[in-house]
PDB file of N, CA and C in Angstrom:
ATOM      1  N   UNK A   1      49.434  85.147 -82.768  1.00  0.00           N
ATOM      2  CA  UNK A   1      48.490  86.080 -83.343  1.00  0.00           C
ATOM      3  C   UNK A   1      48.938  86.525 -84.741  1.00  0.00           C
ATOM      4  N   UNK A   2      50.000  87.301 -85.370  1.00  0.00           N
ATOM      5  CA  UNK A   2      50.807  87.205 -86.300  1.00  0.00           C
ATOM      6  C   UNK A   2      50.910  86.374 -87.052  1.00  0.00           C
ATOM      7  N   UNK A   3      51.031  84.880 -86.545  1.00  0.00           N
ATOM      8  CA  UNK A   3      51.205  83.769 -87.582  1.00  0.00           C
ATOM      9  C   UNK A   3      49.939  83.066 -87.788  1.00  0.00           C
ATOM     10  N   UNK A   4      49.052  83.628 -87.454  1.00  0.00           N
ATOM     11  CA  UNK A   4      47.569  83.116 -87.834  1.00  0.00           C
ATOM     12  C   UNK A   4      46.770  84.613 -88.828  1.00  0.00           C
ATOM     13  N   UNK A   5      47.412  85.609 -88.471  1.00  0.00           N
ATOM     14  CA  UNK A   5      47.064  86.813 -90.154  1.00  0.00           C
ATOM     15  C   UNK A   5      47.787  86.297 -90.863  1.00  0.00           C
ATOM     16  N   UNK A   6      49.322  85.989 -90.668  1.00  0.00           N
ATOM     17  CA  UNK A   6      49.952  85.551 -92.229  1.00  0.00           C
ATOM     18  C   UNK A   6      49.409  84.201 -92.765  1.00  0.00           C
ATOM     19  N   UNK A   7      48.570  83.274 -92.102  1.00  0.00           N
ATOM     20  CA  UNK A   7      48.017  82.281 -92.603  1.00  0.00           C
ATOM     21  C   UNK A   7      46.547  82.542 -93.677  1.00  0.00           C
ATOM     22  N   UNK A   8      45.509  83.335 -92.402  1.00  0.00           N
ATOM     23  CA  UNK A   8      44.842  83.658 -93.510  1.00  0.00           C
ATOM     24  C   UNK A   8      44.756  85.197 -94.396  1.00  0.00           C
ATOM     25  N   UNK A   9      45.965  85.256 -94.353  1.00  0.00           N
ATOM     26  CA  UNK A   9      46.136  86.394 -95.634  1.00  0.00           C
ATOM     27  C   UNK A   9      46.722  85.589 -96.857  1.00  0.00           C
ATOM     28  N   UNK A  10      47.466  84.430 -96.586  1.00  0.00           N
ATOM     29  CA  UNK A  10      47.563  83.179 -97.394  1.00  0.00           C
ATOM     30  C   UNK A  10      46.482  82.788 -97.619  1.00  0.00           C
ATOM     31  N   UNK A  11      45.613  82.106 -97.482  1.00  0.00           N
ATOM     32  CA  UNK A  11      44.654  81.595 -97.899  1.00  0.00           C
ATOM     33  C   UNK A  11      43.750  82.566 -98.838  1.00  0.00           C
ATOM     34  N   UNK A  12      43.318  83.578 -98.168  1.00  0.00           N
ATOM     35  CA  UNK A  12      43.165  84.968 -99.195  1.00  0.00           C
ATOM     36  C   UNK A  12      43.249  84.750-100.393  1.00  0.00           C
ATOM     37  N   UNK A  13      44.598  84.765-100.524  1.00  0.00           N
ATOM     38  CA  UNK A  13      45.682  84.973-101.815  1.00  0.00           C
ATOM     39  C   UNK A  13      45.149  83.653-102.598  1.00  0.00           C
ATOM     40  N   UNK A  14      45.133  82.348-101.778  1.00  0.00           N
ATOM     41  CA  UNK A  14      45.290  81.520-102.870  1.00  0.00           C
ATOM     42  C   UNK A  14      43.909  81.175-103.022  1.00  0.00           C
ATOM     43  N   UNK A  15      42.728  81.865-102.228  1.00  0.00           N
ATOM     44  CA  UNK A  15      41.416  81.654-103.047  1.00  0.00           C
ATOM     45  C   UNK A  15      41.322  82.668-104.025  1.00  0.00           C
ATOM     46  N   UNK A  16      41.863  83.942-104.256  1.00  0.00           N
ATOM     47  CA  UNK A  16      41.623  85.214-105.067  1.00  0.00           C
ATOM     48  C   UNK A  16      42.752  84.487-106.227  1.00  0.00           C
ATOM     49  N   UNK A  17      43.726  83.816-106.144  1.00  0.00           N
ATOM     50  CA  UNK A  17      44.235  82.993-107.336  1.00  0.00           C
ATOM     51  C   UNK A  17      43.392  82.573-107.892  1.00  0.00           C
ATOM     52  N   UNK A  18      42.664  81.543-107.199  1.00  0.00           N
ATOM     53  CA  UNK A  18      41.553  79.706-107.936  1.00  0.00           C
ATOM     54  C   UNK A  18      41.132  80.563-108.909  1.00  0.00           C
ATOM     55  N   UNK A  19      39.720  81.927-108.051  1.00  0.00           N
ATOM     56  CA  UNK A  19      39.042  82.106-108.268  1.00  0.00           C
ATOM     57  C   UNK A  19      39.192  82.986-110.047  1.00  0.00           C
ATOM     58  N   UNK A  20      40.355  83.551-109.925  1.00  0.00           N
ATOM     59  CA  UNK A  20      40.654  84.789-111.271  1.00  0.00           C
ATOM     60  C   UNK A  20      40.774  83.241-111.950  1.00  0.00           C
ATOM     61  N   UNK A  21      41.712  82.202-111.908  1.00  0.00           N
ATOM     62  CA  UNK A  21      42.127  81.180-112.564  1.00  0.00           C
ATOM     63  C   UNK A  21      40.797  80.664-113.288  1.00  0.00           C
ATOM     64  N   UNK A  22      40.414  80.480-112.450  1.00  0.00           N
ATOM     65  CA  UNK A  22      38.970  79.948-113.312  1.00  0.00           C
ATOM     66  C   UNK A  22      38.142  80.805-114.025  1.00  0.00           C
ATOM     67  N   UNK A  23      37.862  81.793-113.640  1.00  0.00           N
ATOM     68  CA  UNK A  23      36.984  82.942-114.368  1.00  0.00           C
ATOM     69  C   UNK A  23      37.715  82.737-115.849  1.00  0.00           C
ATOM     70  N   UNK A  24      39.310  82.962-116.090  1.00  0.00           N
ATOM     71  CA  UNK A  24      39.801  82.819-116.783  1.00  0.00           C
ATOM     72  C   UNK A  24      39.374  81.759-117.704  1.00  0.00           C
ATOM     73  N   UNK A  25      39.272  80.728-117.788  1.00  0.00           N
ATOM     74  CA  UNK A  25      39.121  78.964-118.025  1.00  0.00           C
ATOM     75  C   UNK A  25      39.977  78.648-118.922  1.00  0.00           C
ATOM     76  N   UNK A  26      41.043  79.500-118.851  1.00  0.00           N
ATOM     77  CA  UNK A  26      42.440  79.123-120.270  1.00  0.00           C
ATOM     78  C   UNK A  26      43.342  78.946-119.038  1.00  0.00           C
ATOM     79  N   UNK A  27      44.135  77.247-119.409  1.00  0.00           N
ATOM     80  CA  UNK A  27      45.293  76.949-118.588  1.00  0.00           C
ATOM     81  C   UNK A  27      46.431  77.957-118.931  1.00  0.00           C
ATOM     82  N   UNK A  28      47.635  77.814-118.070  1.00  0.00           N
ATOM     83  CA  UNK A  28      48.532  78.535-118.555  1.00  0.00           C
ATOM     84  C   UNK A  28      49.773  78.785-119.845  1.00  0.00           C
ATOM     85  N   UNK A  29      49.468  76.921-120.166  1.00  0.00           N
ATOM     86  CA  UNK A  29      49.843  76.519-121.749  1.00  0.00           C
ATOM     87  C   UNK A  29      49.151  77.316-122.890  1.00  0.00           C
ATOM     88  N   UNK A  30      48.018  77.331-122.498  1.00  0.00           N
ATOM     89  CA  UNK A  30      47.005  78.022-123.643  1.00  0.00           C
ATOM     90  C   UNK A  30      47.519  78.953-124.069  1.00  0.00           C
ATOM     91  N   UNK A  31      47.399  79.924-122.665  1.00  0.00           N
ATOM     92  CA  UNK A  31      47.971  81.296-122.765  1.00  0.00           C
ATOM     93  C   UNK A  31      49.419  81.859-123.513  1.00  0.00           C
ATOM     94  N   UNK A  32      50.620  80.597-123.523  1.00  0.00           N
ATOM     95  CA  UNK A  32      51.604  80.926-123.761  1.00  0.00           C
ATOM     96  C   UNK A  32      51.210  80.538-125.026  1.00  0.00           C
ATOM     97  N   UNK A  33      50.781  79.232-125.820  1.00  0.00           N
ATOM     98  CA  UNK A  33      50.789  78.913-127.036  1.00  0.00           C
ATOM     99  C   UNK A  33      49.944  80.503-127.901  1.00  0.00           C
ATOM    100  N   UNK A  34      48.914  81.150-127.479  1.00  0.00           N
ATOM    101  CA  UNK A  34      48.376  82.282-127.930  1.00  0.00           C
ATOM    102  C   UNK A  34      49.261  83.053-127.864  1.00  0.00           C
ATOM    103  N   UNK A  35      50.277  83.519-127.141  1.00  0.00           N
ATOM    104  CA  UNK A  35      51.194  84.452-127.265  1.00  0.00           C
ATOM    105  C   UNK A  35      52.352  84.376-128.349  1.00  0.00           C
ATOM    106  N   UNK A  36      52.641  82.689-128.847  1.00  0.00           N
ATOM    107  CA  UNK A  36      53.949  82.186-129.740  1.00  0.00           C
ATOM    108  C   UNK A  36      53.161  82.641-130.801  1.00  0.00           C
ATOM    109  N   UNK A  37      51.958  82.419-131.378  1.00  0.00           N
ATOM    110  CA  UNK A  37      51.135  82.661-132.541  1.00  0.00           C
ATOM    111  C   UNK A  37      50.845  83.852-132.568  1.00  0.00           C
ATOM    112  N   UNK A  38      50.264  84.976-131.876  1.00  0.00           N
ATOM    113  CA  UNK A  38      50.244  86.456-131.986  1.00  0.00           C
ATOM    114  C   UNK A  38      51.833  86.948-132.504  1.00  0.00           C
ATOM    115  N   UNK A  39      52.824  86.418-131.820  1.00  0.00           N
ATOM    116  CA  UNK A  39      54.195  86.746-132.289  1.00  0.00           C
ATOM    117  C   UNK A  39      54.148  86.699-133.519  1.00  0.00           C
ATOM    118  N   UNK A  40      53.815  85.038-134.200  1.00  0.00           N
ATOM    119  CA  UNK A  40      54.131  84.899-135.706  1.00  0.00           C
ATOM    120  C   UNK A  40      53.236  85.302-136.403  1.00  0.00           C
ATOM    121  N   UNK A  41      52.589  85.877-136.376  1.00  0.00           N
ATOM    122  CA  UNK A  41      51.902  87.265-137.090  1.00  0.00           C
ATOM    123  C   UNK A  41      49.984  86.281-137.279  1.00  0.00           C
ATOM    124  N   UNK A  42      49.854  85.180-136.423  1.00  0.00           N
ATOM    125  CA  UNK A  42      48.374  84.642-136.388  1.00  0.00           C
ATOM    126  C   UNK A  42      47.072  85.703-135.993  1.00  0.00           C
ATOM    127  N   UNK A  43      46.435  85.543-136.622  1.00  0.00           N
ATOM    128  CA  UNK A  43      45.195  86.798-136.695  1.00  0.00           C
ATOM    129  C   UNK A  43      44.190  85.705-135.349  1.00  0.00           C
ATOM    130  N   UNK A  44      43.540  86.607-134.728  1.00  0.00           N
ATOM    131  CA  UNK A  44      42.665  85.932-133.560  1.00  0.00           C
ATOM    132  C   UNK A  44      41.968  84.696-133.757  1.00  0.00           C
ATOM    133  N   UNK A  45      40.958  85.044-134.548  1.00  0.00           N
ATOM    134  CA  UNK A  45      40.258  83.968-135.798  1.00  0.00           C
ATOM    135  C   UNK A  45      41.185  82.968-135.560  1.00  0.00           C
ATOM    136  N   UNK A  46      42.049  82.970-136.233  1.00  0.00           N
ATOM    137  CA  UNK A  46      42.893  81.560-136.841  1.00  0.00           C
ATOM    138  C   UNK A  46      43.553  80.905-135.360  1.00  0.00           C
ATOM    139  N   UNK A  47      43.551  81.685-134.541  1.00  0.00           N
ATOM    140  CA  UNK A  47      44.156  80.886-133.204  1.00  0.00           C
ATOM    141  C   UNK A  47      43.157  80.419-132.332  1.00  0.00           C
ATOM    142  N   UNK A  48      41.753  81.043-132.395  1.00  0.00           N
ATOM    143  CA  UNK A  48      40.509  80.321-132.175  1.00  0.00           C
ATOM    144  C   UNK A  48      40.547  79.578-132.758  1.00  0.00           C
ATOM    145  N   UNK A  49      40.720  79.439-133.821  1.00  0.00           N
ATOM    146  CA  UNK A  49      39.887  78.025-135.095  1.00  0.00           C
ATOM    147  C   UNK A  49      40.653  76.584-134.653  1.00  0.00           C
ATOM    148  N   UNK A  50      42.220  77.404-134.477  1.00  0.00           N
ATOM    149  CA  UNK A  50      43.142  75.801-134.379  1.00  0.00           C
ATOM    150  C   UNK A  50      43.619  75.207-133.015  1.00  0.00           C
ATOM    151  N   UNK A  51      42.663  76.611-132.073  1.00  0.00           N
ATOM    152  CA  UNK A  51      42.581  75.732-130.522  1.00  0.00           C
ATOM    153  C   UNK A  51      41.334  74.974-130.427  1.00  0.00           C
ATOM    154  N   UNK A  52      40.718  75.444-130.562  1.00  0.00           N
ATOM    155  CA  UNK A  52      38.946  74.579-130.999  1.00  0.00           C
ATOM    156  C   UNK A  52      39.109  73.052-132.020  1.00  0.00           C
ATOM    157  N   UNK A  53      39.785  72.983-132.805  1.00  0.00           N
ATOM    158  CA  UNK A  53      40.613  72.035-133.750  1.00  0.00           C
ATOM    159  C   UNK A  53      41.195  71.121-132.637  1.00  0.00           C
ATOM    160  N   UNK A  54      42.186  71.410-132.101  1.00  0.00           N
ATOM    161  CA  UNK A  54      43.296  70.794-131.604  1.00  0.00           C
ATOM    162  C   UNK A  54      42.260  70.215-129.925  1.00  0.00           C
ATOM    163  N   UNK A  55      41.196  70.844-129.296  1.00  0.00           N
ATOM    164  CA  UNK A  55      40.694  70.655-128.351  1.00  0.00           C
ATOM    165  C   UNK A  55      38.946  71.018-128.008  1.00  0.00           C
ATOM    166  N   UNK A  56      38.090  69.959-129.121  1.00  0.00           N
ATOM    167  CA  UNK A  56      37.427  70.298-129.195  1.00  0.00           C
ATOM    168  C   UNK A  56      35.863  70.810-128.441  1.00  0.00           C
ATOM    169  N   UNK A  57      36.676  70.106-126.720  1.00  0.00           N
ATOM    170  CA  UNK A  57      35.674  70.223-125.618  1.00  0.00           C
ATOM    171  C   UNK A  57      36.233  71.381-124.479  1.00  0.00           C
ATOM    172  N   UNK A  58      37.022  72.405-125.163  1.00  0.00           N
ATOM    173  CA  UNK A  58      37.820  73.721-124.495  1.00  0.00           C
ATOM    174  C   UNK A  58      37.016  74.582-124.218  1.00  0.00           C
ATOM    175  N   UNK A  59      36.727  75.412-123.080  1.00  0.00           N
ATOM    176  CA  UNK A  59      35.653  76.674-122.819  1.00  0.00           C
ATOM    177  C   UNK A  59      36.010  77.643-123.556  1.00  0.00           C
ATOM    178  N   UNK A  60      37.228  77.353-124.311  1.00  0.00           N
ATOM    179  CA  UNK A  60      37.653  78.422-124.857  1.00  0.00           C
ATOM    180  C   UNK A  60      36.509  79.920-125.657  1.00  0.00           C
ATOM    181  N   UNK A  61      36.722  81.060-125.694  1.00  0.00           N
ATOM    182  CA  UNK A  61      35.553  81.687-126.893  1.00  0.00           C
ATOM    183  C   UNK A  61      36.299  82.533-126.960  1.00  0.00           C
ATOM    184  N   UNK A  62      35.760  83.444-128.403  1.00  0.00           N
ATOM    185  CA  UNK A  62      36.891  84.437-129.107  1.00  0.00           C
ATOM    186  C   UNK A  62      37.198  84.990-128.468  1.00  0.00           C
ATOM    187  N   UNK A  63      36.421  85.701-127.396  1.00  0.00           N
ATOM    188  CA  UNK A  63      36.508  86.685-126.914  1.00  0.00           C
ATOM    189  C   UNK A  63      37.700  86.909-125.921  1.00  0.00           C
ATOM    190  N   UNK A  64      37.692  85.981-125.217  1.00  0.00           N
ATOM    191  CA  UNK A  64      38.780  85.278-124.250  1.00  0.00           C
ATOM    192  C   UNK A  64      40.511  85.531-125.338  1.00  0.00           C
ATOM    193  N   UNK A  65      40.392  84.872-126.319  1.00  0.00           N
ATOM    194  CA  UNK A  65      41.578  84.555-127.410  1.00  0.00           C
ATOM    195  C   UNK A  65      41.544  86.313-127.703  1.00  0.00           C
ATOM    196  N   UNK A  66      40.976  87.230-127.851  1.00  0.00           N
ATOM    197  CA  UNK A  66      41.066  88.675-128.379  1.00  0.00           C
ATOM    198  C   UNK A  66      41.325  89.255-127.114  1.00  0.00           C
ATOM    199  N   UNK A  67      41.096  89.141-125.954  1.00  0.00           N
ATOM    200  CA  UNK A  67      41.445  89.690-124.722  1.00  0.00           C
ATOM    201  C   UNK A  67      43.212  89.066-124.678  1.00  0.00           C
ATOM    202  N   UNK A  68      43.523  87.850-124.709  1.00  0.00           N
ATOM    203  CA  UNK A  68      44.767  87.411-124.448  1.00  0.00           C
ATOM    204  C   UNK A  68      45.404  87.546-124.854  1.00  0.00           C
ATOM    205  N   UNK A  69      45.926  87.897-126.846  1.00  0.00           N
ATOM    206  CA  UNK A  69      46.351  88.048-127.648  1.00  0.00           C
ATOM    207  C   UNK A  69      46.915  89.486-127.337  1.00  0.00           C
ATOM    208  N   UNK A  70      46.651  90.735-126.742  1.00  0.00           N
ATOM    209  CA  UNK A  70      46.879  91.931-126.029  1.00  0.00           C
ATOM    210  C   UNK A  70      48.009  91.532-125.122  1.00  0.00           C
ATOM    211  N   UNK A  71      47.760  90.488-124.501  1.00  0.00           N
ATOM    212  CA  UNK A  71      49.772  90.350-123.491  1.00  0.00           C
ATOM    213  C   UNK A  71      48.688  90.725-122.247  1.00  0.00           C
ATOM    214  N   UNK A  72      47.322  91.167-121.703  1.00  0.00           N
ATOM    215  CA  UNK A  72      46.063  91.035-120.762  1.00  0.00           C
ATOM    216  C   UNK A  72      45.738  89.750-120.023  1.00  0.00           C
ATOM    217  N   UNK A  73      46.924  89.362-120.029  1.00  0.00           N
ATOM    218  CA  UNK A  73      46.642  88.478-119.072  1.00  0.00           C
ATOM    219  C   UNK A  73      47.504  87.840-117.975  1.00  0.00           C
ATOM    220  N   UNK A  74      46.285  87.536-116.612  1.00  0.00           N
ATOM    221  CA  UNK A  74      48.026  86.852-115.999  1.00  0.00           C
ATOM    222  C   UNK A  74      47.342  85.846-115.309  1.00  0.00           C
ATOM    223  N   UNK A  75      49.270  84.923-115.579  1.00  0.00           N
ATOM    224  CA  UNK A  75      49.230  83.558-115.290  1.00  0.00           C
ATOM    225  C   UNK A  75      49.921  83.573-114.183  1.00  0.00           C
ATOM    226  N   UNK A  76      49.611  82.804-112.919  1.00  0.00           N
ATOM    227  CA  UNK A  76      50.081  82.618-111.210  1.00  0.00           C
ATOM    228  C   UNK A  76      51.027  81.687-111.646  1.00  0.00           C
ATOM    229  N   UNK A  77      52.696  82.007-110.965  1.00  0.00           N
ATOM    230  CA  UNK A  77      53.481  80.569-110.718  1.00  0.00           C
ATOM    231  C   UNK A  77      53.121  79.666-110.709  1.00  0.00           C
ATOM    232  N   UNK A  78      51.924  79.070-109.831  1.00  0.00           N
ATOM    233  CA  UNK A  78      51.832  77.906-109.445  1.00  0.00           C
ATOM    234  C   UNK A  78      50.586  77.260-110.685  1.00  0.00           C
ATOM    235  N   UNK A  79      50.630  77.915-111.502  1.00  0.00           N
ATOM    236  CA  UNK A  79      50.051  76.836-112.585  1.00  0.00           C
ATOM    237  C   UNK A  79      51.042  76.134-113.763  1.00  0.00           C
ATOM    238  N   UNK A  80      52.587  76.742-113.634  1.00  0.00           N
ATOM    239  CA  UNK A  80      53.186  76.705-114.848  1.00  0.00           C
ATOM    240  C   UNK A  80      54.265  76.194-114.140  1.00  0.00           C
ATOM    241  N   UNK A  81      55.483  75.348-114.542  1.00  0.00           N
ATOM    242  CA  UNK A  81      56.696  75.204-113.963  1.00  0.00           C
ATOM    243  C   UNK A  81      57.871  76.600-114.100  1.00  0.00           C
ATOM    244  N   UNK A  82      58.566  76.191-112.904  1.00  0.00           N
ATOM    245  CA  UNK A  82      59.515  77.614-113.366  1.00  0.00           C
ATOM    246  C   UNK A  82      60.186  78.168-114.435  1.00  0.00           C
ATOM    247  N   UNK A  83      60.354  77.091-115.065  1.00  0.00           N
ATOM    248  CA  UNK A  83      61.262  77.645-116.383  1.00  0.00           C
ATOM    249  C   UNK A  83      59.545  78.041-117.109  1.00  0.00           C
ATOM    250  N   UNK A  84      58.603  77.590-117.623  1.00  0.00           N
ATOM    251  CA  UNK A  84      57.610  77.865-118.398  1.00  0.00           C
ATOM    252  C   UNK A  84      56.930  79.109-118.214  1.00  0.00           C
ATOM    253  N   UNK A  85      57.063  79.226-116.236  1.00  0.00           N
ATOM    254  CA  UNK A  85      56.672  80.601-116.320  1.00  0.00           C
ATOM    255  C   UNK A  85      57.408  81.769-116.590  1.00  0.00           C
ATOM    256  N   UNK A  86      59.111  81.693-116.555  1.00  0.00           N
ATOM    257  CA  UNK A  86      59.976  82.578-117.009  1.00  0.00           C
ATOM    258  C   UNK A  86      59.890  83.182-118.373  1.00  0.00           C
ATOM    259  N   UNK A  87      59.783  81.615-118.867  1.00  0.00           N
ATOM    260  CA  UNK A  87      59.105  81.753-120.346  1.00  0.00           C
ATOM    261  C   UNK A  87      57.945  82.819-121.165  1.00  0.00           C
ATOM    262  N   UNK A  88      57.104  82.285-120.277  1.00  0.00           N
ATOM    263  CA  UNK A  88      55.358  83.464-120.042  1.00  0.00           C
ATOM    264  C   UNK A  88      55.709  84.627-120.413  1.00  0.00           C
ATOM    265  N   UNK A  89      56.499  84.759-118.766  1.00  0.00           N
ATOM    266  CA  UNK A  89      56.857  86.312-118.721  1.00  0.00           C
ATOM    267  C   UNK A  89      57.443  87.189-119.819  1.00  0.00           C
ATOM    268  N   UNK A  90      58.239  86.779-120.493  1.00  0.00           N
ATOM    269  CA  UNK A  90      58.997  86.985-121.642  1.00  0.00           C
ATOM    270  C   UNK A  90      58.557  87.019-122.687  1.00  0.00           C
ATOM    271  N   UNK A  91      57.398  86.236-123.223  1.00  0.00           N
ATOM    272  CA  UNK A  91      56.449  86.459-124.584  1.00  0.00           C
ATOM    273  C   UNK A  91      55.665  87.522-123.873  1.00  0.00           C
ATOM    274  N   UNK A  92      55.004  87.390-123.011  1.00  0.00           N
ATOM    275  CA  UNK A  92      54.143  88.657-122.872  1.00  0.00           C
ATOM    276  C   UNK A  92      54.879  90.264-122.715  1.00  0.00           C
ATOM    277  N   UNK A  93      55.829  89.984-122.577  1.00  0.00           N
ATOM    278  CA  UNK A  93      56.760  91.573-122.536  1.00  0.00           C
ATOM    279  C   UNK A  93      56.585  91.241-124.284  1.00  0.00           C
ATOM    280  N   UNK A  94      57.216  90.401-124.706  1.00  0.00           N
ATOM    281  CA  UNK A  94      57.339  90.637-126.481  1.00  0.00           C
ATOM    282  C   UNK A  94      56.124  90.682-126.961  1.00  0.00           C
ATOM    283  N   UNK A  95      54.614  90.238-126.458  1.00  0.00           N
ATOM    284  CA  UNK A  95      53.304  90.532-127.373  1.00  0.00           C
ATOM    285  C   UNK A  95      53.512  92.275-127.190  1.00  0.00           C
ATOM    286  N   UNK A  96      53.501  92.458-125.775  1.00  0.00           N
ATOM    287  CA  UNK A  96      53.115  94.152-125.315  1.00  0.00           C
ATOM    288  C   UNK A  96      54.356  94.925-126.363  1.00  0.00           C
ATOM    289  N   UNK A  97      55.319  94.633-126.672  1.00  0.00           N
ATOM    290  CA  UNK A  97      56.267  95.411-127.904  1.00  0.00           C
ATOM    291  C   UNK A  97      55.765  94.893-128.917  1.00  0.00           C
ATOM    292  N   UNK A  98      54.950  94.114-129.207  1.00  0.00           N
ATOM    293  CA  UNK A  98      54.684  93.613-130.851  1.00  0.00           C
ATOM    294  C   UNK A  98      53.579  94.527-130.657  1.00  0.00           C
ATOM    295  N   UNK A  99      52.823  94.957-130.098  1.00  0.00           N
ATOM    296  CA  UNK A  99      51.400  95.812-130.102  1.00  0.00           C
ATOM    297  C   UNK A  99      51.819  96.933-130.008  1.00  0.00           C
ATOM    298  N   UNK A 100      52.760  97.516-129.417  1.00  0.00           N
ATOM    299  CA  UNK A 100      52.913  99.036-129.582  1.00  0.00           C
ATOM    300  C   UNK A 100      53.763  99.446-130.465  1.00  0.00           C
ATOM    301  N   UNK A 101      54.515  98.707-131.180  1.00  0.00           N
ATOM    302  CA  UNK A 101      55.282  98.983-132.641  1.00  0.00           C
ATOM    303  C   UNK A 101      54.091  98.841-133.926  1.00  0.00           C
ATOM    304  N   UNK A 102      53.513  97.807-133.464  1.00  0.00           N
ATOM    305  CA  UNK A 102      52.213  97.935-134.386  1.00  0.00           C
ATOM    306  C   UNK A 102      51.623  99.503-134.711  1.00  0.00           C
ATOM    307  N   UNK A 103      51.022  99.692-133.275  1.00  0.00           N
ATOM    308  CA  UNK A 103      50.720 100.615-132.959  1.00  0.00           C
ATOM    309  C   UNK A 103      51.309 102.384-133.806  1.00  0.00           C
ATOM    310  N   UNK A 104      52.816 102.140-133.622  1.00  0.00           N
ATOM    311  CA  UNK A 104      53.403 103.187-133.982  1.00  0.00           C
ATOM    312  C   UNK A 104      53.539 103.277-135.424  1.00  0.00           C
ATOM    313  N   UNK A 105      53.367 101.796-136.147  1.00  0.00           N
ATOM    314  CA  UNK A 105      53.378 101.864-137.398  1.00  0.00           C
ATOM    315  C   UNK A 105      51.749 102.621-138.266  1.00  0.00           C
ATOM    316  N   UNK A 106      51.002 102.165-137.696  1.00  0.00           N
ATOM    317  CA  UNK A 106      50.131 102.949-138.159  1.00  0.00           C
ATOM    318  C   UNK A 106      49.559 104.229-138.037  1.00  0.00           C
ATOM    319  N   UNK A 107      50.267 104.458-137.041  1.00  0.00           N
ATOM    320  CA  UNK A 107      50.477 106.114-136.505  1.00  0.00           C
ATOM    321  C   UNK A 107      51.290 106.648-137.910  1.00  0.00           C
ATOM    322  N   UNK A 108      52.247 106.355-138.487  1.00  0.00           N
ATOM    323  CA  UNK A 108      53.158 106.456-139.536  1.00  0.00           C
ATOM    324  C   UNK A 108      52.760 106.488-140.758  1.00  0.00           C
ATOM    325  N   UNK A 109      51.708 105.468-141.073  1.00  0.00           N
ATOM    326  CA  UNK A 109      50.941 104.979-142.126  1.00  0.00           C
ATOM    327  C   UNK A 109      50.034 106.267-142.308  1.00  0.00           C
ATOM    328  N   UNK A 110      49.241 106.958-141.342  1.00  0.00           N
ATOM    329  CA  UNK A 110      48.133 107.643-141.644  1.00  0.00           C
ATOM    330  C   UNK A 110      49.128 108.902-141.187  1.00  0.00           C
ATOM    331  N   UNK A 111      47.857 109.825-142.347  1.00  0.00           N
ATOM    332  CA  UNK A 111      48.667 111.275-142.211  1.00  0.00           C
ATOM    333  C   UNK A 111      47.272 111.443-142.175  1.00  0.00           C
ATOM    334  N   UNK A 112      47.085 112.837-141.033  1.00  0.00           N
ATOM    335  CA  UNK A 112      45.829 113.505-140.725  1.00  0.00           C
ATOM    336  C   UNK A 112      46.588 114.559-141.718  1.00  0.00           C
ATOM    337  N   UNK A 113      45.192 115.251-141.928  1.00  0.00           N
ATOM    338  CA  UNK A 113      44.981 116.389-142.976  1.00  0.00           C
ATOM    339  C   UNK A 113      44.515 117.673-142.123  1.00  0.00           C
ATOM    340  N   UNK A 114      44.154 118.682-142.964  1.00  0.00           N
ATOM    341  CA  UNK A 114      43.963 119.785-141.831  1.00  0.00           C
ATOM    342  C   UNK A 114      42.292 119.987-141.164  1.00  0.00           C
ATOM    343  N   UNK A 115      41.746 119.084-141.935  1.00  0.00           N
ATOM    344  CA  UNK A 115      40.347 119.166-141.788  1.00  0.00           C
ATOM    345  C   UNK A 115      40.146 118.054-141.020  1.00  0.00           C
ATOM    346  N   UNK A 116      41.057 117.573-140.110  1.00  0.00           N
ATOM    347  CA  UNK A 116      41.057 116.289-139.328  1.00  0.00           C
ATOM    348  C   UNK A 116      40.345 114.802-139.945  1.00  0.00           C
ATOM    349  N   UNK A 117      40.638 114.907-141.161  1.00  0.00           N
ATOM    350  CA  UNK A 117      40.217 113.555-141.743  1.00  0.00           C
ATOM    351  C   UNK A 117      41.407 112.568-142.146  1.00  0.00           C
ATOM    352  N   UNK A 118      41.215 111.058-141.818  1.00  0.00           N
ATOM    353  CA  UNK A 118      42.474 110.726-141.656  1.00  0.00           C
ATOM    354  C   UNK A 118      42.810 109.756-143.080  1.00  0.00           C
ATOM    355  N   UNK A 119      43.739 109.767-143.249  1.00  0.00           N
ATOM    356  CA  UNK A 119      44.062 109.133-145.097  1.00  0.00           C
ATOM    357  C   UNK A 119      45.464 108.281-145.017  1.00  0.00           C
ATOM    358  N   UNK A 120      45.057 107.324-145.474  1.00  0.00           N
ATOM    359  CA  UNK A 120      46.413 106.314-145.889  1.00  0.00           C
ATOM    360  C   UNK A 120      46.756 106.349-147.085  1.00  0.00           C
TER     361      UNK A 120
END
């Protein structure tokens, strides 16, 4: 009885995987190559332009590339090998610190005034 819930609570799991996986329609390469280029300072645009370039029959759309570029996304073990997904894991901790140093820099940049209007 037990080993037939842990079966289909498995199965569960790995249809609620397919299913996010695909909604997604970016493999898990994609995802990491968008994360090496957000690092090196690539603007969304330009990492759309040169995945569309490089693969010109990809579901890819901006919107997808501006959602991912955030470190918003996740990739399941079992699409990536182990070292690649260790890998993953590790740019996306470094996009999520490249976005909130961002973040803090322009917090820095702008000085509010007393009339709450904000000025660089």
């Amino acid at each position: 009885m037990n080993n037939k819930k842990q079966e289909n609570n498995q199965i569960k799991a790995e249809r609620r995987e397919r299913k996010r996986t695909e909604k997604r329609s970016i493999k898990g390469e994609e995802v990491i190559y968008i994360f090496e280029k957000v690092l090196e300072g690539w603007k969304t645009i330009r990492i759309y332009n040169t995945m569309i370039q490089m693969n010109p029959i990809s579901e890819i759309i901006k919107k997808k590339v501006e959602t991912i570029s955030t470190g918003n996304c996740k990739v399941y073990p079992s699409e990536l090998t182990k070292e690649r997904f260790e890998y993953y894991l590790q740019l996306r901790e470094n996009v999520y610190q490249f976005h909130s140093e961002k973040e803090k820099e322009k917090e820095k940049d702008c000085i509010i005034t007393s009339d709450s209007t904000v000025t660089k």
